[in-house]
N, C-alpha and C. Protein backbone atom coordinates (compact mmCIF):
# COMPACT_ATOMS: atom_id res chain seq x y z
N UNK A 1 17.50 7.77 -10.61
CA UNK A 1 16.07 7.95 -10.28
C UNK A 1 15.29 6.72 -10.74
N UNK A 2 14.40 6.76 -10.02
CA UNK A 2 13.57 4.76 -10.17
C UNK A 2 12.24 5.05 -10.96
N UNK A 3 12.40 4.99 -12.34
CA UNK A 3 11.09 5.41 -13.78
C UNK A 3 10.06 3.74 -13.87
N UNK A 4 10.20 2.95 -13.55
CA UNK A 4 9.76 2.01 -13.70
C UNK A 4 8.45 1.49 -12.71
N UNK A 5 7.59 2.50 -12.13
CA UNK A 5 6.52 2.68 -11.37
C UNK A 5 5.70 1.84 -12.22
N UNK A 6 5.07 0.88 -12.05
CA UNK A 6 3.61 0.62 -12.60
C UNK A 6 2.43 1.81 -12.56
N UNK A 7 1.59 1.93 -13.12
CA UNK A 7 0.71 3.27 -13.29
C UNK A 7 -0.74 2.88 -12.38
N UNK A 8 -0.57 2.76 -11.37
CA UNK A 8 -1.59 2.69 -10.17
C UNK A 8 -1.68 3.88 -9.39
N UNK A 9 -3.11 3.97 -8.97
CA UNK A 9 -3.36 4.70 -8.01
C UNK A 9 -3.01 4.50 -6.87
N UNK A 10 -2.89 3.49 -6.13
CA UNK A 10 -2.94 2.93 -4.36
C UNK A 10 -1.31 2.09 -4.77
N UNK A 11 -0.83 2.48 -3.75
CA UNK A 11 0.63 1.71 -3.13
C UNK A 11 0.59 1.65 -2.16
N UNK A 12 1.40 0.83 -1.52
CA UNK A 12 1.84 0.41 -0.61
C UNK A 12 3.48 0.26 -0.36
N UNK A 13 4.33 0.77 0.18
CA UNK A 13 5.80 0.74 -0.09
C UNK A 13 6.35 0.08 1.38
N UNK A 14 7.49 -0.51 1.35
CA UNK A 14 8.72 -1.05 1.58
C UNK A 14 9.92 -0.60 2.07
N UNK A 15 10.51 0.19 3.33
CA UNK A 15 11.47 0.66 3.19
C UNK A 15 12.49 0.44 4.10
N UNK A 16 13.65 0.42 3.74
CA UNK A 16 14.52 0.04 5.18
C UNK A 16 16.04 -0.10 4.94
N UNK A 17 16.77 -0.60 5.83
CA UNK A 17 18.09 -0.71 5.83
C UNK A 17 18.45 -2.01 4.61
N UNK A 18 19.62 -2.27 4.42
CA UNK A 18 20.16 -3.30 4.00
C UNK A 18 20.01 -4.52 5.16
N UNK A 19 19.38 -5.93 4.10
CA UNK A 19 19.74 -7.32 4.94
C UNK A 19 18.85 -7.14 6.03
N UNK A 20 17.50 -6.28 6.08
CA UNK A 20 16.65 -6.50 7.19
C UNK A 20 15.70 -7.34 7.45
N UNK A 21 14.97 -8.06 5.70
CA UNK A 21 14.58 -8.64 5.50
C UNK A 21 13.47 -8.52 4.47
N UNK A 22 13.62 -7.29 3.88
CA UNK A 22 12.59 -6.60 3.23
C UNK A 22 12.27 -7.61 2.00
N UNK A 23 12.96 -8.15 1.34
CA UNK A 23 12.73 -9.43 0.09
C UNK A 23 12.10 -10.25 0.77
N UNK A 24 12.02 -10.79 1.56
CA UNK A 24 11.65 -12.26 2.68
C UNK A 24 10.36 -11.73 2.78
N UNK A 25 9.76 -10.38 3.34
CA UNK A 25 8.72 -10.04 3.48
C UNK A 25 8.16 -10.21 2.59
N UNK A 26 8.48 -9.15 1.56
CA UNK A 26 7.70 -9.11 0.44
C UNK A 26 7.22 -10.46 -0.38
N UNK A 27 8.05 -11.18 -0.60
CA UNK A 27 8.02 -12.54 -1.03
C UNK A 27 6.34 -13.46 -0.23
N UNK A 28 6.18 -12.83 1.71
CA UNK A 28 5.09 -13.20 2.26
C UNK A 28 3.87 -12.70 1.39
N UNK A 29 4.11 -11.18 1.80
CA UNK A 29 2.78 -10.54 1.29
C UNK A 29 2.40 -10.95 -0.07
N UNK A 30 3.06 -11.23 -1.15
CA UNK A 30 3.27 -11.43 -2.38
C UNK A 30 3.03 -12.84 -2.60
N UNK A 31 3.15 -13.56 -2.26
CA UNK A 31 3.70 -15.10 -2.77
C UNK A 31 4.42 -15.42 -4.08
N UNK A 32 5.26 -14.23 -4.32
CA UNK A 32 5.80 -14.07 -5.62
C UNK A 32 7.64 -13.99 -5.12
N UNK A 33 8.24 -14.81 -5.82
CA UNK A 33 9.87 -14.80 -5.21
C UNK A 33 10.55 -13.93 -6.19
N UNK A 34 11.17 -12.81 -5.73
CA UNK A 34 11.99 -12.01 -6.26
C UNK A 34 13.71 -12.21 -6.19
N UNK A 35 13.89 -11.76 -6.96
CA UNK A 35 15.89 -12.13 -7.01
C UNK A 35 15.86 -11.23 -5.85
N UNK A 36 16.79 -11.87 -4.99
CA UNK A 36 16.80 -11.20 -3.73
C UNK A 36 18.97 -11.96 -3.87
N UNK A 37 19.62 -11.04 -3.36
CA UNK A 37 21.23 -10.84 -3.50
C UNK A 37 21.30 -11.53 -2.20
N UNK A 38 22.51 -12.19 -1.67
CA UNK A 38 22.98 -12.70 -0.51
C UNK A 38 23.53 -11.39 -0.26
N UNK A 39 24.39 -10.76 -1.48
CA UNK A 39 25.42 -9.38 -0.48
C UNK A 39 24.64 -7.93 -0.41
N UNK A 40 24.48 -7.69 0.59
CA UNK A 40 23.88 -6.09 0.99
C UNK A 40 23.73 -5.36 -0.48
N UNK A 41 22.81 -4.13 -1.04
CA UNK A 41 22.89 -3.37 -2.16
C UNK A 41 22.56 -3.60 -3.25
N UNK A 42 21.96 -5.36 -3.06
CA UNK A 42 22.15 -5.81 -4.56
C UNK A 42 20.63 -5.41 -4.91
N UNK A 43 19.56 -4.88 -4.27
CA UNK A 43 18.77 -4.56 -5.04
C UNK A 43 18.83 -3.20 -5.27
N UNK A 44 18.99 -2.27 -6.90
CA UNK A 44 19.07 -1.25 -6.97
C UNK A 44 18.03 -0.17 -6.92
N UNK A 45 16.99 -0.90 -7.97
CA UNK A 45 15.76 -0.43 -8.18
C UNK A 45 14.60 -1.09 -7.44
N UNK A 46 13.45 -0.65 -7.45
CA UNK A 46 12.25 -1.16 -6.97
C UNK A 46 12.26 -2.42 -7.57
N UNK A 47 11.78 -3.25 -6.90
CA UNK A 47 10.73 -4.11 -7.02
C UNK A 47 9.17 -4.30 -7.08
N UNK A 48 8.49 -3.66 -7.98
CA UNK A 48 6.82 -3.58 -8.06
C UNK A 48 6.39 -4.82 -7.72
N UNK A 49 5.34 -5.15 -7.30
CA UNK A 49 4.27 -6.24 -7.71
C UNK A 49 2.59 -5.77 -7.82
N UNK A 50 2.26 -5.89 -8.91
CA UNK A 50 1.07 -5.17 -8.91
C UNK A 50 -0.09 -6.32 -9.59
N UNK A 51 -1.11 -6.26 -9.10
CA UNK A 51 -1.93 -7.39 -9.01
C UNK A 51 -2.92 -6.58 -10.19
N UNK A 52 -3.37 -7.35 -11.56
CA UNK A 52 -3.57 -6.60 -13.06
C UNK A 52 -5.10 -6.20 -12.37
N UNK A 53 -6.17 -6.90 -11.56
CA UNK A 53 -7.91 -7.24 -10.92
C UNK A 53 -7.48 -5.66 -10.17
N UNK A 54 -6.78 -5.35 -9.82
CA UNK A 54 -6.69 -4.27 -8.64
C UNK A 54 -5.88 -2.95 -9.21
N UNK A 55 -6.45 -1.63 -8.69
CA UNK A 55 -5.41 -0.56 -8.95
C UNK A 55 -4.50 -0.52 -7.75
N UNK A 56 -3.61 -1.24 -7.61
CA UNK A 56 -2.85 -1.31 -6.21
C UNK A 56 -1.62 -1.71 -6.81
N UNK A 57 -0.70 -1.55 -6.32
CA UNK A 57 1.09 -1.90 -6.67
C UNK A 57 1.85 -1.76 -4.86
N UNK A 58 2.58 -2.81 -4.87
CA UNK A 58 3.32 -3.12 -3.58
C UNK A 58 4.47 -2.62 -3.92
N UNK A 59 5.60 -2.21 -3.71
CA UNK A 59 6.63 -1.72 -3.95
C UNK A 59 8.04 -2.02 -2.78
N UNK A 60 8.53 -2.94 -2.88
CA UNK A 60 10.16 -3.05 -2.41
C UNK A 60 11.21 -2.19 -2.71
N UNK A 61 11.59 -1.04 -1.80
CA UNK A 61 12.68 0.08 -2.19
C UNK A 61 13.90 -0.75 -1.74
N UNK A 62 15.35 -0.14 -2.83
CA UNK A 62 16.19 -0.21 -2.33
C UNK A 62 16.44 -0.15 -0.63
N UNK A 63 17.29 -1.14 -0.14
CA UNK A 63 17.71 -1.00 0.75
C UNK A 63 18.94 0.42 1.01
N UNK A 64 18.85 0.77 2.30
CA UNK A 64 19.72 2.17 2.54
C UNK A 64 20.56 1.86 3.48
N UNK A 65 21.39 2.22 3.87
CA UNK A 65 22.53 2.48 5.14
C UNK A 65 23.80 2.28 4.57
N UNK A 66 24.74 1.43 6.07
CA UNK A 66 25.94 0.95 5.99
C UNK A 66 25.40 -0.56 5.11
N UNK A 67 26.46 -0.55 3.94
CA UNK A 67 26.46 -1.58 2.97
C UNK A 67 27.98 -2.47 2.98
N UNK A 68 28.11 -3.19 3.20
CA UNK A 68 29.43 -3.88 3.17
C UNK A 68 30.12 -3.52 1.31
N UNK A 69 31.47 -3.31 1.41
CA UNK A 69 31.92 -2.87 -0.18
C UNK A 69 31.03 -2.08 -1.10
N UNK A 70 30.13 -1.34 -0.19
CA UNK A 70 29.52 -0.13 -1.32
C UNK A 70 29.76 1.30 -0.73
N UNK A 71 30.38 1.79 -2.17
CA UNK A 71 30.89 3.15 -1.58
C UNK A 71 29.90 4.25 -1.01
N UNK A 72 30.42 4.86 -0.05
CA UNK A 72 29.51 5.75 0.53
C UNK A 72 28.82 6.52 -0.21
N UNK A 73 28.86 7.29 -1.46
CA UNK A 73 28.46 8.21 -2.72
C UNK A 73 27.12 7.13 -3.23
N UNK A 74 27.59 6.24 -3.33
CA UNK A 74 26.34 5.55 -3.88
C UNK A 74 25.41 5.16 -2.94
N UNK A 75 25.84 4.61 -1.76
CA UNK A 75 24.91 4.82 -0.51
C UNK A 75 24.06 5.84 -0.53
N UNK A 76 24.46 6.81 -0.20
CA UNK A 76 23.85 8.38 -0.30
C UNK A 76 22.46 8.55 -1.16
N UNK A 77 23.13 7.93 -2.76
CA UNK A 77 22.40 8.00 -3.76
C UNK A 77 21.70 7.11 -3.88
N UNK A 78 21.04 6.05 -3.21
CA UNK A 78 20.41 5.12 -3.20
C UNK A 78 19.27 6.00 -2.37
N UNK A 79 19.79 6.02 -0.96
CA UNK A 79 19.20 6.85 -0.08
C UNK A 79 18.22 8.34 -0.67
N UNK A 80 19.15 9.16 -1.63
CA UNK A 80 18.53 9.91 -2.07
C UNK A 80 17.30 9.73 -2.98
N UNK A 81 17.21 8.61 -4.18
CA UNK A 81 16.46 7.94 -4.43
C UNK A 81 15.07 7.56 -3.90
N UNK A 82 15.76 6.75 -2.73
CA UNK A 82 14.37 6.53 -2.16
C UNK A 82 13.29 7.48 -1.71
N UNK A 83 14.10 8.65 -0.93
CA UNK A 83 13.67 9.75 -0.49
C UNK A 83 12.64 10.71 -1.61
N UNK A 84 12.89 10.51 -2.88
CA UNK A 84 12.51 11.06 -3.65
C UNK A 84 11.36 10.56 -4.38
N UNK A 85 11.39 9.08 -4.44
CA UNK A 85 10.25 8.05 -4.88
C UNK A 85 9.25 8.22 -3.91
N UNK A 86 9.57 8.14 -2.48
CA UNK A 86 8.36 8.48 -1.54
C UNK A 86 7.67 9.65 -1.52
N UNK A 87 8.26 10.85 -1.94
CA UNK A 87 7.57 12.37 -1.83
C UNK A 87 6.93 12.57 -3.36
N UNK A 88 7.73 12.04 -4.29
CA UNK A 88 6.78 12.23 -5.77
C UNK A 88 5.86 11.12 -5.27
N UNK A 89 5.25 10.41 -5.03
CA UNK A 89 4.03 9.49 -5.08
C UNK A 89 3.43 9.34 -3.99
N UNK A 90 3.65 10.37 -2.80
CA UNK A 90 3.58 10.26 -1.78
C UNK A 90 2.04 10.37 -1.83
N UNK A 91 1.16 11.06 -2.23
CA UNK A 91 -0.46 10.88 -2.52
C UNK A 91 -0.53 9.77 -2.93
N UNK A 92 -0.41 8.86 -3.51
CA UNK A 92 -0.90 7.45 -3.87
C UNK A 92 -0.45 6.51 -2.85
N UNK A 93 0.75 6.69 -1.66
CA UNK A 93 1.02 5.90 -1.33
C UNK A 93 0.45 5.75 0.11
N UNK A 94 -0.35 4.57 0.69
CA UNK A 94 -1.58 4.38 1.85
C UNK A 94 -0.01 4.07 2.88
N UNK A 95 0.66 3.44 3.28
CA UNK A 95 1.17 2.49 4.02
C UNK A 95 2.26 2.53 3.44
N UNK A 96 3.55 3.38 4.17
CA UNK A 96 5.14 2.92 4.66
C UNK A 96 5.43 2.19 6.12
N UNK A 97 5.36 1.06 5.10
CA UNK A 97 6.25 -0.44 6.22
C UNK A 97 7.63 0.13 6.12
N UNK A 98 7.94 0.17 7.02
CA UNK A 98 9.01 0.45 7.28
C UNK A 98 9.82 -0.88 8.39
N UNK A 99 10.79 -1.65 7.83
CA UNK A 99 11.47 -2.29 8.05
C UNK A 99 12.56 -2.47 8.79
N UNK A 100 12.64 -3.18 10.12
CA UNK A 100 14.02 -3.20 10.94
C UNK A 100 14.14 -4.35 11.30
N UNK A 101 15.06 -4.88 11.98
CA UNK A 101 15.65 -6.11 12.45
C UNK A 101 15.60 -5.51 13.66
N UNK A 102 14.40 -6.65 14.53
CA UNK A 102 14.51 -6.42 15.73
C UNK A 102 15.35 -6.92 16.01
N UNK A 103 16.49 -7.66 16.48
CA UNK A 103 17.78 -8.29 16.38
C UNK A 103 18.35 -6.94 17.10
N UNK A 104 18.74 -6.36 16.33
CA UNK A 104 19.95 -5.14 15.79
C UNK A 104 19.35 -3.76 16.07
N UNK A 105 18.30 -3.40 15.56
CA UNK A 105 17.60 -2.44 15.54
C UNK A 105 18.26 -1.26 16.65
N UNK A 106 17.90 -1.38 18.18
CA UNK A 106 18.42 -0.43 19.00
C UNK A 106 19.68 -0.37 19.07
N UNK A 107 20.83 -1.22 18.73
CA UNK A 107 21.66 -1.23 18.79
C UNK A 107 22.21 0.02 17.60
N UNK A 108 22.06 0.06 16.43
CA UNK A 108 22.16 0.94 15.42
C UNK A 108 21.54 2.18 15.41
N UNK A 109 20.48 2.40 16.21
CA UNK A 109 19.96 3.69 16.49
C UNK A 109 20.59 4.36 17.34
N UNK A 110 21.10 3.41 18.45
CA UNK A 110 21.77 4.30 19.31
C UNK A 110 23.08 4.35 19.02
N UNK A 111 23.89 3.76 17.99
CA UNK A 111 25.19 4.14 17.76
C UNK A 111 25.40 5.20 16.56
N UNK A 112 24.10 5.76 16.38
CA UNK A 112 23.94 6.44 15.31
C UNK A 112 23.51 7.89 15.72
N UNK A 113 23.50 7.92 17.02
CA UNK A 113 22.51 9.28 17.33
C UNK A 113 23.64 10.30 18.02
N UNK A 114 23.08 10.92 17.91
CA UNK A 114 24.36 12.01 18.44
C UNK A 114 24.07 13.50 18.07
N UNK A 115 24.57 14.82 18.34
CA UNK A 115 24.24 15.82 18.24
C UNK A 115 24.09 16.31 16.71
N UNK A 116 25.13 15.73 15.79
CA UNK A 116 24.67 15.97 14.62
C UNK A 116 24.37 14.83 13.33
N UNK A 117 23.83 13.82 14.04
CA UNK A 117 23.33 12.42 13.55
C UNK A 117 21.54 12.03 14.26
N UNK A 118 21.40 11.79 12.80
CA UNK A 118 19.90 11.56 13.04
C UNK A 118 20.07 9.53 12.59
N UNK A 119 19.76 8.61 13.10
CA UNK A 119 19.52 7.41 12.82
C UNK A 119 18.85 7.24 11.25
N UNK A 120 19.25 6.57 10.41
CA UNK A 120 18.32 6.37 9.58
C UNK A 120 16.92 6.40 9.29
N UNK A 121 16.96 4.69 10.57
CA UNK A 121 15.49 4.41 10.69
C UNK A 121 14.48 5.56 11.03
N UNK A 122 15.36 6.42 12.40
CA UNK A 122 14.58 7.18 13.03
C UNK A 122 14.11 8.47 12.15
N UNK A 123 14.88 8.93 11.25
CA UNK A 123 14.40 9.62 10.25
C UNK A 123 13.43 9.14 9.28
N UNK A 124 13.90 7.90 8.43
CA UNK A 124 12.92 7.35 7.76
C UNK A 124 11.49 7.30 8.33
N UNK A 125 11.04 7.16 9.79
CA UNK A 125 9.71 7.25 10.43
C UNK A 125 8.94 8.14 10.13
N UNK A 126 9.96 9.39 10.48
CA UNK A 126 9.76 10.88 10.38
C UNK A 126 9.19 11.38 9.36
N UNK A 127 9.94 10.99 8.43
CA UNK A 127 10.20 11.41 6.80
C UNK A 127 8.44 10.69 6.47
N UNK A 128 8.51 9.78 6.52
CA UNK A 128 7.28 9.09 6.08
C UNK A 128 6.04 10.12 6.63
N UNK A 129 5.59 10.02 7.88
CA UNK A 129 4.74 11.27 8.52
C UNK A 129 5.17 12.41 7.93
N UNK A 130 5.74 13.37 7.35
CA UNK A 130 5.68 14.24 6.94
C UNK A 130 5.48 14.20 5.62
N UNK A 131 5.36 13.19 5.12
CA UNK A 131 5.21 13.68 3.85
C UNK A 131 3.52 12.89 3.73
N UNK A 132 3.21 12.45 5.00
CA UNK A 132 1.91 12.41 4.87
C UNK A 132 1.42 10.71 4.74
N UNK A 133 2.46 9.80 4.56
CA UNK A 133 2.40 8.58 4.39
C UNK A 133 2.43 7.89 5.76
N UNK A 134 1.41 7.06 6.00
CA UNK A 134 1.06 6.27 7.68
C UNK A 134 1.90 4.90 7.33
N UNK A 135 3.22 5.40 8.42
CA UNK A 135 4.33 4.06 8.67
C UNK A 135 4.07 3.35 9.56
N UNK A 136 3.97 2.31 9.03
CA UNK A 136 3.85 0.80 10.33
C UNK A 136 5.56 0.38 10.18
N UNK A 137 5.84 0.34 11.42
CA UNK A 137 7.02 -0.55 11.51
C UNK A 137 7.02 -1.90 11.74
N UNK A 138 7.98 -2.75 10.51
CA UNK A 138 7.67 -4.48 10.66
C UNK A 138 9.41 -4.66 11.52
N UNK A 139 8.48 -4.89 12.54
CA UNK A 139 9.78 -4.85 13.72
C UNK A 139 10.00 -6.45 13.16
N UNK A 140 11.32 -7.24 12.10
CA UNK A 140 11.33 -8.65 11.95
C UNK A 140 12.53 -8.92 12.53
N UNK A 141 12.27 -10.50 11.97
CA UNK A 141 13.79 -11.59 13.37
C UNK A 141 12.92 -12.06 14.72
N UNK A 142 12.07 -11.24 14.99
CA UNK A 142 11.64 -10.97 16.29
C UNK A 142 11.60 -12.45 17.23
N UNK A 143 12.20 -13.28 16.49
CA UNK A 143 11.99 -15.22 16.65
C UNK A 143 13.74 -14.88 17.50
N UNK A 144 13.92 -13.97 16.71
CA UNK A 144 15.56 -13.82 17.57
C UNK A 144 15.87 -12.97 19.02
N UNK A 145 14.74 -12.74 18.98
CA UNK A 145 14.96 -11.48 20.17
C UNK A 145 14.31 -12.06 21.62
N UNK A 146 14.79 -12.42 22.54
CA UNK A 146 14.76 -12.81 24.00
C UNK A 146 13.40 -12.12 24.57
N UNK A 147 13.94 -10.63 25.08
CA UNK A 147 13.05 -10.42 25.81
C UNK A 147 12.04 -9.14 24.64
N UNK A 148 10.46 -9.69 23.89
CA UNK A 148 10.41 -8.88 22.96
C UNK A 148 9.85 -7.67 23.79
N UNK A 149 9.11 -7.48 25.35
CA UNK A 149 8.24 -6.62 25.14
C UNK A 149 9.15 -5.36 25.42
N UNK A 150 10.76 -5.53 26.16
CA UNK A 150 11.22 -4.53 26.18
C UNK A 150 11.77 -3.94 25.16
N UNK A 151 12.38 -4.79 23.99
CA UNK A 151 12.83 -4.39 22.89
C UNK A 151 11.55 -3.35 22.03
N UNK A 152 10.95 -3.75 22.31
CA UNK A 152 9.32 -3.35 21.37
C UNK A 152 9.26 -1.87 22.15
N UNK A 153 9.36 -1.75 23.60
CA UNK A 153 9.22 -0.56 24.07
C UNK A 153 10.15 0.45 23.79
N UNK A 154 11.47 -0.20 23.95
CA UNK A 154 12.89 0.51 23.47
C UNK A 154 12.79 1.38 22.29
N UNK A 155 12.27 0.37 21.41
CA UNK A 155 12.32 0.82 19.75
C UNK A 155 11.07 2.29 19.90
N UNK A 156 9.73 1.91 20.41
CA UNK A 156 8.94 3.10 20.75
C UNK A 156 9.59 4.41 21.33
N UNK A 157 10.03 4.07 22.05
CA UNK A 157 11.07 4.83 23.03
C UNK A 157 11.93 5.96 21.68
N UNK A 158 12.41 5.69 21.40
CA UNK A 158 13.39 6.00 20.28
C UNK A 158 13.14 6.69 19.28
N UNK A 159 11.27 6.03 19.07
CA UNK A 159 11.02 6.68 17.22
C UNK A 159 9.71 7.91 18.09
N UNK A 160 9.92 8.13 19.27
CA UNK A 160 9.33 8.72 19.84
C UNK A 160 7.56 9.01 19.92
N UNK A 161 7.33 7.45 20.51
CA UNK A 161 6.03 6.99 20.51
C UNK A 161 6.44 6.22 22.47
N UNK A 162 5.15 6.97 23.03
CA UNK A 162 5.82 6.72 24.43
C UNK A 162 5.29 5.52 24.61
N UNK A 163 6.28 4.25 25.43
CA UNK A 163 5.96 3.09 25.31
C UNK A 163 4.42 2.83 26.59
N UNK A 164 3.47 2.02 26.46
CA UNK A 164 4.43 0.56 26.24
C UNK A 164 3.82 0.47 25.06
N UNK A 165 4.60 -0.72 24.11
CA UNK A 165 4.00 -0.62 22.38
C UNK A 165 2.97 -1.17 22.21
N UNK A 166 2.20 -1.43 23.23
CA UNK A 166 1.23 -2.15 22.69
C UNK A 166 0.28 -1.12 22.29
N UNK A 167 -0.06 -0.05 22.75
CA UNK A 167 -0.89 1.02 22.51
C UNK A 167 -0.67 1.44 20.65
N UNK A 168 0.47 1.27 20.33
CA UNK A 168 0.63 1.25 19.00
C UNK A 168 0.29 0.78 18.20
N UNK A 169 -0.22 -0.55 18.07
CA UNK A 169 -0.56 -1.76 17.40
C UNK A 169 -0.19 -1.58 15.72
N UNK A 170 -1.42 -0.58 15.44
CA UNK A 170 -1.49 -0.03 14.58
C UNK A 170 -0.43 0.35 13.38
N UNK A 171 0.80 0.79 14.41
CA UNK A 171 2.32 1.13 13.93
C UNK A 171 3.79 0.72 14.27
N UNK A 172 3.22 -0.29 15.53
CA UNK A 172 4.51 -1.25 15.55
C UNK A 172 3.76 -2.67 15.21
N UNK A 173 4.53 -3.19 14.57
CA UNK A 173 4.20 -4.42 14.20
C UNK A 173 5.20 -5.98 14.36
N UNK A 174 5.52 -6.41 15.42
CA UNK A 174 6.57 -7.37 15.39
C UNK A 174 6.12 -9.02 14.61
N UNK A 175 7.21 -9.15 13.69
CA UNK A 175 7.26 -10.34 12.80
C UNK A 175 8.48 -11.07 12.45
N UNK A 176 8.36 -12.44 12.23
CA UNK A 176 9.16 -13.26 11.27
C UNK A 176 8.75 -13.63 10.07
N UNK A 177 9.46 -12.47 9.25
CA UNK A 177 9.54 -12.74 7.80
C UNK A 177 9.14 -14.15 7.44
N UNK A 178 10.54 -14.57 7.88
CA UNK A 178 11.01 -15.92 7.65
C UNK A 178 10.47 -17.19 7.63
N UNK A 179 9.68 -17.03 8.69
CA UNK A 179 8.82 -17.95 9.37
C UNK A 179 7.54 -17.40 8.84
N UNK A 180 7.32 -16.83 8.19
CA UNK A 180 5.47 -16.81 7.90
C UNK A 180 4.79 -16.01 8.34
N UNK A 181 5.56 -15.45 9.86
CA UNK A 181 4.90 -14.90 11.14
C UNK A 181 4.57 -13.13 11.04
N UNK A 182 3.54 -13.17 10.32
CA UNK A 182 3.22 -11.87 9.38
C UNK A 182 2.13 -11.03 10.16
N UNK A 183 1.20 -11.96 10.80
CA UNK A 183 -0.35 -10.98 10.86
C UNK A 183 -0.41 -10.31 11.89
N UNK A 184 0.75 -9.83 12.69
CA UNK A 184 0.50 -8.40 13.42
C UNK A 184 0.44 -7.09 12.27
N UNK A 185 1.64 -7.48 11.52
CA UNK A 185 1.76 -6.33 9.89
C UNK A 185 0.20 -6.25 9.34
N UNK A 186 0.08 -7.48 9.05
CA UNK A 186 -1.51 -7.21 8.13
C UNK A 186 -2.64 -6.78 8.80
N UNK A 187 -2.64 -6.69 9.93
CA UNK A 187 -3.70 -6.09 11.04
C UNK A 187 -3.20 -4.75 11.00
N UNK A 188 -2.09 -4.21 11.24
CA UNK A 188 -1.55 -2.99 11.19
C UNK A 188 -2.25 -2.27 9.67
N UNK A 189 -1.62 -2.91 8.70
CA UNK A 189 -2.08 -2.43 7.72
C UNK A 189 -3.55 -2.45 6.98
N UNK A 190 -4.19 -3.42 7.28
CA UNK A 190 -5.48 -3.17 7.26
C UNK A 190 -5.76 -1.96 8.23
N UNK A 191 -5.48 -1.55 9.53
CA UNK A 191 -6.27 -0.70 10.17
C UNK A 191 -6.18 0.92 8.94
N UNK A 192 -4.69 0.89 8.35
CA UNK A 192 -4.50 1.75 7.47
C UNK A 192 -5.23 2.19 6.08
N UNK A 193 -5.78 0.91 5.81
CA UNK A 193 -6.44 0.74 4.34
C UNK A 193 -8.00 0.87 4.73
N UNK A 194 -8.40 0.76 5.23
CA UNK A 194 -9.78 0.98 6.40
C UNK A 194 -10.19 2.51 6.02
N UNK A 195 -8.53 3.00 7.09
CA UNK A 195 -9.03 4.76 7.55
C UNK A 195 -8.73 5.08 5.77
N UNK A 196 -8.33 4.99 4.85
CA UNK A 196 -7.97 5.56 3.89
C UNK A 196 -9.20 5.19 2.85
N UNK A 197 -10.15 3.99 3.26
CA UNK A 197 -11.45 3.82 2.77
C UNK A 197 -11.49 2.94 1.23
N UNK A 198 -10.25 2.02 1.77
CA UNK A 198 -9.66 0.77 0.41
C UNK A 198 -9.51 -0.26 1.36
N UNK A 199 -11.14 -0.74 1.80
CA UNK A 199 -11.01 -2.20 2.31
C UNK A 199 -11.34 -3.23 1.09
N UNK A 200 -11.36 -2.78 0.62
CA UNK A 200 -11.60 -3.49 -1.00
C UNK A 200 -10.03 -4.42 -1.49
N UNK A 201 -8.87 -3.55 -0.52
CA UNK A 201 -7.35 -3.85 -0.86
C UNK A 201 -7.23 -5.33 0.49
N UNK A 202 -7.68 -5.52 1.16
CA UNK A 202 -7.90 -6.54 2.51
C UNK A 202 -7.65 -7.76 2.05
N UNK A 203 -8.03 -8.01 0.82
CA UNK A 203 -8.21 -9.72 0.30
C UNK A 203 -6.39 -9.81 -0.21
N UNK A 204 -5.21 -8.93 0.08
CA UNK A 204 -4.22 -9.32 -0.36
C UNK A 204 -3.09 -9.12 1.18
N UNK A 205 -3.60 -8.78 2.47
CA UNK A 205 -3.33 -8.47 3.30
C UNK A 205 -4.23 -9.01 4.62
C-alpha cells in the first residue's frame, strides 16, 4: 500500500500502463526529473510533486499491465494498489490523466477484450468515473502515429465516447511527451480545474 501521500487537499494523478510515458510527462508538467527505470515496473511507489505556495500535489502511479520479467502476482498487486490509492483520495483528487501510447493503444485493447476480459485502459477510464474522478486521456507518441484523426476516433470508439474525438476535447487529449507537445492536456485539464472552481491551480498547467 503507497503511505507516502504528501498532506494536500487538491491532486491531480497519473495513471497507466507500463513504458507509456508517464515519467516523460510528468517530468513536462513538473520541470522536475524523476528516476525514471529503462525496464518496465521499475517505478513501485508514487512519485509526488507538490509545489510548498500551493495545496496541490501531482502524483505519478505505478505503472500497471503486461511487464516484461515481472511476475504476474505482483502485477496484480501493483494494479491493486493503484486501484486503492485512487478510491481512498478519490475526493481530493480533480483530474485522472490517464495515460496511453497512441502507438499501441488499440492494438492492446483489442487484444485484450473478450467475453471475460475487460482492457486495462478501458477499465481504468471507467474506474476513474465511478469513483467520481474526471479522466482526461493523454493519448502520447502521437508524433508516431500516421493517420491521428482515425486513431483518436478508434480509441473514442472503444472507451465508449461516440467519435469523432474532437467533441471530447476536454477528455481526449493527444500529445508528445517527448517533444514538449503538451497543451492539448493542459487545456483539457484546465477545463477540469475551472468546473471544480481551482483556477487558482492554472499557473502550473
Amino acid at each position: 500500500m503507497f503511505e507516502s501521500r504528501p498532506d494536500r487537499d487538491a491532486e491531480i494523478v497519473l495513471v497507466g500502463r507500463s513504458n507509456v510515458g508517464k515519467s516523460t510527462l510528468m517530468r513536462e508538467i513538473t520541470g522536475h526529473t524523476f528516476d525514471t527505470g529503462q525496464r518496465p515496473g521499475v517505478t513501485r511507489s508514487p512519485n509526488h510533486f507538490d509545489w510548498a505556495s500551493a495545496d496541490f500535489v501531482i502524483s505519478d502511479l505505478p505503472g500497471f499491465g503486461y511487464m516484461k520479467g515481472v511476475p504476474e502476482e505482483v502485477r496484480e498487486e501493483i494494479k491493486t494498489d493503484v486501484v486503492r490509492y485512487v478510491e481512498r483520495n478519490a475526493e481530493k483528487i480533480l483530474v485522472g490523466i490517464l495515460v496511453v501510447d497512441g502507438k499501441s493503444v488499440i492494438d492492446i485493447i483489442d487484444r485484450h477484450s473478450g467475453p471475460d476480459e475487460i482492457p486495462h485502459d478501458v477499465e481504468m477510464f471507467h474506474f476513474l468515473r465511478e469513483v467520481g474522478v474526471e479522466p482526461v486521456v493523454a493519448v502520447n507518441k502521437m508524433d508516431k502515429v500516421e493517420n491521428e484523426e482515425e486513431r483518436l476516433n478508434e480509441l473514442c470508439d472503444r472507451l465508449g465516447l461516440h467519435p469523432p474525438w474532437q467533441q471530447w476535447q476536454e477528455t481526449i487529449a493527444p500529445i508528445s511527451a517527448k517533444r514538449g507537445s503538451i497543451e492539448p492536456l493542459n487545456e483539457a485539464v484546465r477545463h477540469h480545474l475551472h468546473e471544480a472552481q481551482r483556477d487558482d491551480l492554472f499557473q502550473f498547467f
